[in-house]
PDB file of N, CA and C in Angstrom:
ATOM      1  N   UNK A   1     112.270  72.241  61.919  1.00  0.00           N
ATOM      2  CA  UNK A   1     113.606  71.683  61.926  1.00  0.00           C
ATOM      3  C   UNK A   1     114.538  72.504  61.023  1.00  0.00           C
ATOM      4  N   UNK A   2     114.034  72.797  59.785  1.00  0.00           N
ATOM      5  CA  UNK A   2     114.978  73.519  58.702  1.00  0.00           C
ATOM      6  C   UNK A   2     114.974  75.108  59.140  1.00  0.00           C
ATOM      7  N   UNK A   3     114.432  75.799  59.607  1.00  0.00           N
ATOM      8  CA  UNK A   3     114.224  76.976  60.415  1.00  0.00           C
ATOM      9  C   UNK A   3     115.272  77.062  61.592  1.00  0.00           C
ATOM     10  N   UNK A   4     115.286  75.378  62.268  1.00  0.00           N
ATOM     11  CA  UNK A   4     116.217  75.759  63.682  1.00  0.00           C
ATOM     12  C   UNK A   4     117.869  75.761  62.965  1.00  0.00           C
ATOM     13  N   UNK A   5     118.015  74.790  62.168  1.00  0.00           N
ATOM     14  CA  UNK A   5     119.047  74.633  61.705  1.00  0.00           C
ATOM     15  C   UNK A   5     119.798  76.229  60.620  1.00  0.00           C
ATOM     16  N   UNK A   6     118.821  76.598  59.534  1.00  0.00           N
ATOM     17  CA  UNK A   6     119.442  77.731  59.099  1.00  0.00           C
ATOM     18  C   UNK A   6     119.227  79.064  60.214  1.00  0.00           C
ATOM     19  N   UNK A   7     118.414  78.897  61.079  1.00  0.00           N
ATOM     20  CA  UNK A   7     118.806  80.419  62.294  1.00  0.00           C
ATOM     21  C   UNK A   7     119.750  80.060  63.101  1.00  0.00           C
ATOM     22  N   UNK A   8     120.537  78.915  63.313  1.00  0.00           N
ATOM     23  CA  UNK A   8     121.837  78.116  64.198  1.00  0.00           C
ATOM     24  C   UNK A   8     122.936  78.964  62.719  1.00  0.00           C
ATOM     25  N   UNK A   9     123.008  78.664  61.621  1.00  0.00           N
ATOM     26  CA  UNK A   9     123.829  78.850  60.869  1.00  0.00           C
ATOM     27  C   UNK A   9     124.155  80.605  60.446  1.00  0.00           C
ATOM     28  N   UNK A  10     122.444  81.231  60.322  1.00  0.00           N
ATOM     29  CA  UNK A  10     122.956  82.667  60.024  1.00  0.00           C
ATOM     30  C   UNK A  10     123.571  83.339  61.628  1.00  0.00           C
ATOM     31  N   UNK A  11     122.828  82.869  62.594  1.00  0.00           N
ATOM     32  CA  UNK A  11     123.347  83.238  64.131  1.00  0.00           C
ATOM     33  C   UNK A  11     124.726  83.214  63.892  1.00  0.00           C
ATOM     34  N   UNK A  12     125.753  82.642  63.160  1.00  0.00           N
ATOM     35  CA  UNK A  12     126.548  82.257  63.417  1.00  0.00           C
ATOM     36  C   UNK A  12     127.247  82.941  62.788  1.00  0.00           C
ATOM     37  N   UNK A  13     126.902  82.939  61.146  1.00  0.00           N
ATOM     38  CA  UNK A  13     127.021  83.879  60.383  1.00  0.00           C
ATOM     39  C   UNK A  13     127.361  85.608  60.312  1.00  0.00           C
ATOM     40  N   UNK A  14     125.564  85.748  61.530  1.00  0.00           N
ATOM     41  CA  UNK A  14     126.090  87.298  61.916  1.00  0.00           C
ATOM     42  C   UNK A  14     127.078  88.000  62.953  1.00  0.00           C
ATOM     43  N   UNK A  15     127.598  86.212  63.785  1.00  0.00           N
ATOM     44  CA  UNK A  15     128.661  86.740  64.768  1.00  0.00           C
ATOM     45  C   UNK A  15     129.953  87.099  63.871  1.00  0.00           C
ATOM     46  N   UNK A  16     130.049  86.212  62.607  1.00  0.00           N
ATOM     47  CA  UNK A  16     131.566  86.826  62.102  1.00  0.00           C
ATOM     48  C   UNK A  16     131.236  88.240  61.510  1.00  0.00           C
ATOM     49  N   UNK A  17     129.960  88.401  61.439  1.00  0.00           N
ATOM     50  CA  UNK A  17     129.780  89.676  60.428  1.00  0.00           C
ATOM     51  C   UNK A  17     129.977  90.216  61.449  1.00  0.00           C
ATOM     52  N   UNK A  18     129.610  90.348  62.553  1.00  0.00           N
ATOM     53  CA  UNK A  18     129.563  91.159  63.842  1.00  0.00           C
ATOM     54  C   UNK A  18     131.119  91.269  64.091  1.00  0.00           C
ATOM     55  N   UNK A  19     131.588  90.240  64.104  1.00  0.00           N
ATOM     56  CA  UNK A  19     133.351  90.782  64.823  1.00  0.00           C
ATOM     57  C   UNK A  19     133.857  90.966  63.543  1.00  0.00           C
ATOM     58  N   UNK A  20     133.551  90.859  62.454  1.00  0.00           N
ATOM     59  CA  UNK A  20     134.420  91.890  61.441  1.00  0.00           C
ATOM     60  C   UNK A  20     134.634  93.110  61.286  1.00  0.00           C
ATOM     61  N   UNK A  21     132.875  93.372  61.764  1.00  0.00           N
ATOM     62  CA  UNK A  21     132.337  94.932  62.019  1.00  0.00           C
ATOM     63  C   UNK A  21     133.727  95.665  63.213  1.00  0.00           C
ATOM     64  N   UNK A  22     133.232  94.938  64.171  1.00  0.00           N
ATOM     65  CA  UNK A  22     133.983  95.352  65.044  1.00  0.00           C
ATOM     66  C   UNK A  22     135.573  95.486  64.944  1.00  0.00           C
ATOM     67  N   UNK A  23     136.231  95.058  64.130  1.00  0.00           N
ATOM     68  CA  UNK A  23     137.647  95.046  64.047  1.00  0.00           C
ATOM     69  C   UNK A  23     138.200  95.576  63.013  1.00  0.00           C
ATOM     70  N   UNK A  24     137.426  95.981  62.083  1.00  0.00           N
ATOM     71  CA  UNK A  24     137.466  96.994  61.144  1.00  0.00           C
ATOM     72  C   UNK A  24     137.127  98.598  62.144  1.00  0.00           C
ATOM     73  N   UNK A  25     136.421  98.296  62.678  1.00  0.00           N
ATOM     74  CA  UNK A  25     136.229  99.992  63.484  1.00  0.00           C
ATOM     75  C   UNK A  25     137.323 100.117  64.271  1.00  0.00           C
ATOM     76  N   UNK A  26     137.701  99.417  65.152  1.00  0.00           N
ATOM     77  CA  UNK A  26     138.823  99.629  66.226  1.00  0.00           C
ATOM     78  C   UNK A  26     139.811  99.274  66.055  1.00  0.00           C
ATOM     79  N   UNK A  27     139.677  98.903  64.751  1.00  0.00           N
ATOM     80  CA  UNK A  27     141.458  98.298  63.846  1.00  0.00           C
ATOM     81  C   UNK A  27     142.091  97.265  64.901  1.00  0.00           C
ATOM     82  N   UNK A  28     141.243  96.052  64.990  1.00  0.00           N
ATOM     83  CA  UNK A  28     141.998  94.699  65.421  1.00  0.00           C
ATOM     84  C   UNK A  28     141.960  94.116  64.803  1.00  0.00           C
ATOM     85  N   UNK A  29     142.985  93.230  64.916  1.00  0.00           N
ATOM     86  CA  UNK A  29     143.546  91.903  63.970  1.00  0.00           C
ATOM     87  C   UNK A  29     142.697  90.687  64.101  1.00  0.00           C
ATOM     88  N   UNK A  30     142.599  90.495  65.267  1.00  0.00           N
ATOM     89  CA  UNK A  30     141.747  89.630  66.243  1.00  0.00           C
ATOM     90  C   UNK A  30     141.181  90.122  67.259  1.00  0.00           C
ATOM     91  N   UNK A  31     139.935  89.141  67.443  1.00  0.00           N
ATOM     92  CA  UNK A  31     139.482  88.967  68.747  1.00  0.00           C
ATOM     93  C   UNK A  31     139.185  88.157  69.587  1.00  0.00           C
ATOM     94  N   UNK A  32     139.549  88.440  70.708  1.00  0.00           N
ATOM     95  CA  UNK A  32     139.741  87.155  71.793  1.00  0.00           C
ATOM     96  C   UNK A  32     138.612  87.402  72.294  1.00  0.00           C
ATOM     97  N   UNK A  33     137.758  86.525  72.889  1.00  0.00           N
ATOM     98  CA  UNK A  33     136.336  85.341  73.411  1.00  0.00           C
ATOM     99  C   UNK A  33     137.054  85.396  74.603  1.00  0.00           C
ATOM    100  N   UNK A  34     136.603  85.850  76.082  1.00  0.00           N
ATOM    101  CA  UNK A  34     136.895  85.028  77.555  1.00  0.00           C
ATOM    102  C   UNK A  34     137.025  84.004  77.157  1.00  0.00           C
ATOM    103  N   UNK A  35     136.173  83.466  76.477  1.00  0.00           N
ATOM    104  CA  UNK A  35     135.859  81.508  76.969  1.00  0.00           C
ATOM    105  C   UNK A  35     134.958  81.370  75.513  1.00  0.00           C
ATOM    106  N   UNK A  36     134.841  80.020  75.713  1.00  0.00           N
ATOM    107  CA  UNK A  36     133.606  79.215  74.870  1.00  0.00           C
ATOM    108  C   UNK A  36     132.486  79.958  75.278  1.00  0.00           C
ATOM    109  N   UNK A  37     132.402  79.859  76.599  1.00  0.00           N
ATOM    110  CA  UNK A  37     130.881  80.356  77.101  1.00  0.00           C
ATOM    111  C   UNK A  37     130.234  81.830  77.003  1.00  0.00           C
ATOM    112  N   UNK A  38     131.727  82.810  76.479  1.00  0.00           N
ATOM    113  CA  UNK A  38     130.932  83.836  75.623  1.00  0.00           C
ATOM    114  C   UNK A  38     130.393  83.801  74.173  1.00  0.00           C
ATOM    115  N   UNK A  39     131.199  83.078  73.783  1.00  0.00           N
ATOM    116  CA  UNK A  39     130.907  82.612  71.991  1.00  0.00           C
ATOM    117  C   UNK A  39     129.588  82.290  71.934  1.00  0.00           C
ATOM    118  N   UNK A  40     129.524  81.222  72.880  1.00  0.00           N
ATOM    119  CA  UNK A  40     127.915  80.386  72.716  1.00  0.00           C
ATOM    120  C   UNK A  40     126.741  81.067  73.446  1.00  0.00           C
ATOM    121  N   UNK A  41     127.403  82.074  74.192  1.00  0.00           N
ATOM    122  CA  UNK A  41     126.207  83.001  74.539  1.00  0.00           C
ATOM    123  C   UNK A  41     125.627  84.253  73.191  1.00  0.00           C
ATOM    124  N   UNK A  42     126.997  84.990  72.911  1.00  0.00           N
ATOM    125  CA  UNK A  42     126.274  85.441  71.855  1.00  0.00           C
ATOM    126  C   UNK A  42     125.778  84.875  70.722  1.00  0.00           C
ATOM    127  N   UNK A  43     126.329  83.706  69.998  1.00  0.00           N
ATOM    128  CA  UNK A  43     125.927  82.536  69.235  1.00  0.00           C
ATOM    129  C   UNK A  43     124.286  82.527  69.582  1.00  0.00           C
ATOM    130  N   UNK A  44     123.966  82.179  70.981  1.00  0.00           N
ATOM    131  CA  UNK A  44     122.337  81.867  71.214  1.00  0.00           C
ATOM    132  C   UNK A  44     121.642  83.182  70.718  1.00  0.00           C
ATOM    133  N   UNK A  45     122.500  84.603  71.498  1.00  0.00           N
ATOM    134  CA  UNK A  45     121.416  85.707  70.971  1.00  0.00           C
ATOM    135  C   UNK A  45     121.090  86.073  69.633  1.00  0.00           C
ATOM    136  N   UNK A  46     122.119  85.477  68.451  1.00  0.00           N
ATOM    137  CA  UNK A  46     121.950  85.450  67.283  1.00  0.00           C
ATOM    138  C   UNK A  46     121.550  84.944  67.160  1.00  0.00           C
ATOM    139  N   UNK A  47     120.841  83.394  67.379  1.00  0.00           N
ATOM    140  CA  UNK A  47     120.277  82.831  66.791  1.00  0.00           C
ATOM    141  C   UNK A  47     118.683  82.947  67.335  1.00  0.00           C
ATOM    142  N   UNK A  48     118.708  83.485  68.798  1.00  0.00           N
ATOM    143  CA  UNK A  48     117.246  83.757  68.900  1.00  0.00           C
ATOM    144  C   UNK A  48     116.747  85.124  68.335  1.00  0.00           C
ATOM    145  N   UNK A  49     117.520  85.760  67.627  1.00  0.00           N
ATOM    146  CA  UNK A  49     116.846  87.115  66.862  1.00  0.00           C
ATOM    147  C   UNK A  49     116.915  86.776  65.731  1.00  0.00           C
ATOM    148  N   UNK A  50     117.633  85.662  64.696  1.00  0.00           N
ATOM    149  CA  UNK A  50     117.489  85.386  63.365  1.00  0.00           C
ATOM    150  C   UNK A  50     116.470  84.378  63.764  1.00  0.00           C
ATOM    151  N   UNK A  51     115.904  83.511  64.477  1.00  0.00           N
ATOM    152  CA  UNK A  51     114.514  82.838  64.724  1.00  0.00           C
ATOM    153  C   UNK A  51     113.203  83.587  64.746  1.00  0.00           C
ATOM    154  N   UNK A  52     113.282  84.202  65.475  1.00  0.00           N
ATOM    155  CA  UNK A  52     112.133  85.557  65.640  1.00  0.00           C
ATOM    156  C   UNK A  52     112.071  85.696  64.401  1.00  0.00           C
ATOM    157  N   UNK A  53     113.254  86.631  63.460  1.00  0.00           N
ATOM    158  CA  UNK A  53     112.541  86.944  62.319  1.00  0.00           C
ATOM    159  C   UNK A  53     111.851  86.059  61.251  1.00  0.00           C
ATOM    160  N   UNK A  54     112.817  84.598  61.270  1.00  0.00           N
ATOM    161  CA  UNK A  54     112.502  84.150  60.031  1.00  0.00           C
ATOM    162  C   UNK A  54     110.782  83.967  60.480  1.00  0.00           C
ATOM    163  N   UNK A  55     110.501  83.632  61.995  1.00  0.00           N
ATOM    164  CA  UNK A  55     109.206  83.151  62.580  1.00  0.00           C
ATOM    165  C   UNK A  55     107.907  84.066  61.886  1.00  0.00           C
ATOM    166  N   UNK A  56     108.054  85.273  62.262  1.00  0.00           N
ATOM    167  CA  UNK A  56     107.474  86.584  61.936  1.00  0.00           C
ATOM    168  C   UNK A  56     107.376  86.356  60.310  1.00  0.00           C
ATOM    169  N   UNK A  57     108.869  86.314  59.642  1.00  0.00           N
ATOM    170  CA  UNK A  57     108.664  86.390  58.036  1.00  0.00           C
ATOM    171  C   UNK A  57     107.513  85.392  57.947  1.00  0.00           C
ATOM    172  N   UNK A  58     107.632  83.799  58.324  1.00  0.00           N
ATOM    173  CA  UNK A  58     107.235  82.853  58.015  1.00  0.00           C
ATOM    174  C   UNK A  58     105.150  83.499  58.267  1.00  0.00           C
ATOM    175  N   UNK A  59     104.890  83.666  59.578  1.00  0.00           N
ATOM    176  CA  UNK A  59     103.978  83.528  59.558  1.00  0.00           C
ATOM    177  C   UNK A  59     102.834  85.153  58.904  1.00  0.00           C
ATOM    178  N   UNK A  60     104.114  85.826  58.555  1.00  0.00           N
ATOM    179  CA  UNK A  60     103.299  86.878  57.250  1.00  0.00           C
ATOM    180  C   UNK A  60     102.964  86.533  56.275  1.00  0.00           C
ATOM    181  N   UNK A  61     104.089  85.484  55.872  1.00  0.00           N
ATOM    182  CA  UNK A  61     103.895  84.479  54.144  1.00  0.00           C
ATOM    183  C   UNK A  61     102.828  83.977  54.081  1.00  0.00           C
ATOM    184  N   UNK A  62     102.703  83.120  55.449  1.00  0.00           N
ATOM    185  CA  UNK A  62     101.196  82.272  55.334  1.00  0.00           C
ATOM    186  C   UNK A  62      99.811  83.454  55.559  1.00  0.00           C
ATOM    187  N   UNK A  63      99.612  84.447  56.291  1.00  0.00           N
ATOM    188  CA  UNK A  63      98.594  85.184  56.712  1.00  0.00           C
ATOM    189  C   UNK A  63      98.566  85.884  54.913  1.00  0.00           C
ATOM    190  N   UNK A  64      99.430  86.403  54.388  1.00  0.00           N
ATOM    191  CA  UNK A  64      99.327  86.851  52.953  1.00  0.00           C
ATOM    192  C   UNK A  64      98.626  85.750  51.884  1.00  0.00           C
ATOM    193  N   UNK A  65      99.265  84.299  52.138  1.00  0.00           N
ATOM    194  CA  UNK A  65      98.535  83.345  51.121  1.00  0.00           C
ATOM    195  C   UNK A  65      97.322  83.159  51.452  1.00  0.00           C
ATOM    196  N   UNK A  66      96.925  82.947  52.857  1.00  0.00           N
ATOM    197  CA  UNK A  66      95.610  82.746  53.117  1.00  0.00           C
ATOM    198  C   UNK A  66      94.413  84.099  52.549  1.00  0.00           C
ATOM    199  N   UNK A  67      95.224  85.075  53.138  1.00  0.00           N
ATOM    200  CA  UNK A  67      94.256  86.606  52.339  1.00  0.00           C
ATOM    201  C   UNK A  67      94.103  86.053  51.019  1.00  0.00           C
ATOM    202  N   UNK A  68      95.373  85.697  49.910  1.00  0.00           N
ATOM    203  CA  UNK A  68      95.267  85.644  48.028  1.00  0.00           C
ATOM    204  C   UNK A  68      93.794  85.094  48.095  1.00  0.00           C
ATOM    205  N   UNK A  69      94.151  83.363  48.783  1.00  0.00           N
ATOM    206  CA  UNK A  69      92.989  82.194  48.573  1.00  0.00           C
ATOM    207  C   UNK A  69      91.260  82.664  48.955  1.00  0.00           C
ATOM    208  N   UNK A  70      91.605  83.530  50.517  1.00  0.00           N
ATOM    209  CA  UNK A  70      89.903  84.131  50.291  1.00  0.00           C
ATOM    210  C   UNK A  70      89.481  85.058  49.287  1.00  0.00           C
ATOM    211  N   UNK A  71      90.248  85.554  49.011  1.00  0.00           N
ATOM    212  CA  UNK A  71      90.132  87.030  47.907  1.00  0.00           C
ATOM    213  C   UNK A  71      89.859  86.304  46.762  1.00  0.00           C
ATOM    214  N   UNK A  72      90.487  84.942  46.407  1.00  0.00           N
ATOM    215  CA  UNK A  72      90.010  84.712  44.929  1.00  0.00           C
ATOM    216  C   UNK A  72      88.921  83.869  44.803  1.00  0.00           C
ATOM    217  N   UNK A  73      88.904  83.342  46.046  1.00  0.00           N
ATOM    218  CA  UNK A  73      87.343  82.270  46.305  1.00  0.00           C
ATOM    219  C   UNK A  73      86.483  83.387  46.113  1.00  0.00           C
ATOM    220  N   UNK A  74      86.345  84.178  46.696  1.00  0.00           N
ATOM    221  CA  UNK A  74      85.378  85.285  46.643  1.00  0.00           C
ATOM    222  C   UNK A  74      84.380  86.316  45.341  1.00  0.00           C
ATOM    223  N   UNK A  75      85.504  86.015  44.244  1.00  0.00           N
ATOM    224  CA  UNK A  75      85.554  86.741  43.201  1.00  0.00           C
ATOM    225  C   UNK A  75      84.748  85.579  41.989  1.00  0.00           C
TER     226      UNK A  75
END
């Protein structure tokens, strides 16, 4: 739940970083969206590539703690 909610928020996050990017390069003031339904399309692709990662981060964290715990049972 806290995963869907902060990758909804940085998704969202990296679209303004994204059209800042962009309007600093091509020197616009603004940028105009066709519609809602482009916003919320790129909105989704941000948020399904900030999911992926945190997913990936998440399940390295755990594969790393589990390695510490056998490594020190062991010793």
């Amino acid at each position: 739940m806290i995963r869907t909610v902060s990758a909804g928020l940085l998704g969202l996050l990296l679209l303004i970083i994204e059209s800042m990017i962009v309007m600093k390069i091509k020197g616009y003031h603004t940028i105009e969206y066709s519609g809602i339904a482009d916003f919320i399309t790129i909105w989704a692709m941000n948020f399904f590539l900030v999911f992926s990662i945190m997913t990936q981060l998440l399940k390295w964290y755990e594969t790393k703690l589990n390695y510490k715990k056998r490594r020190e049972g062991n010793i």
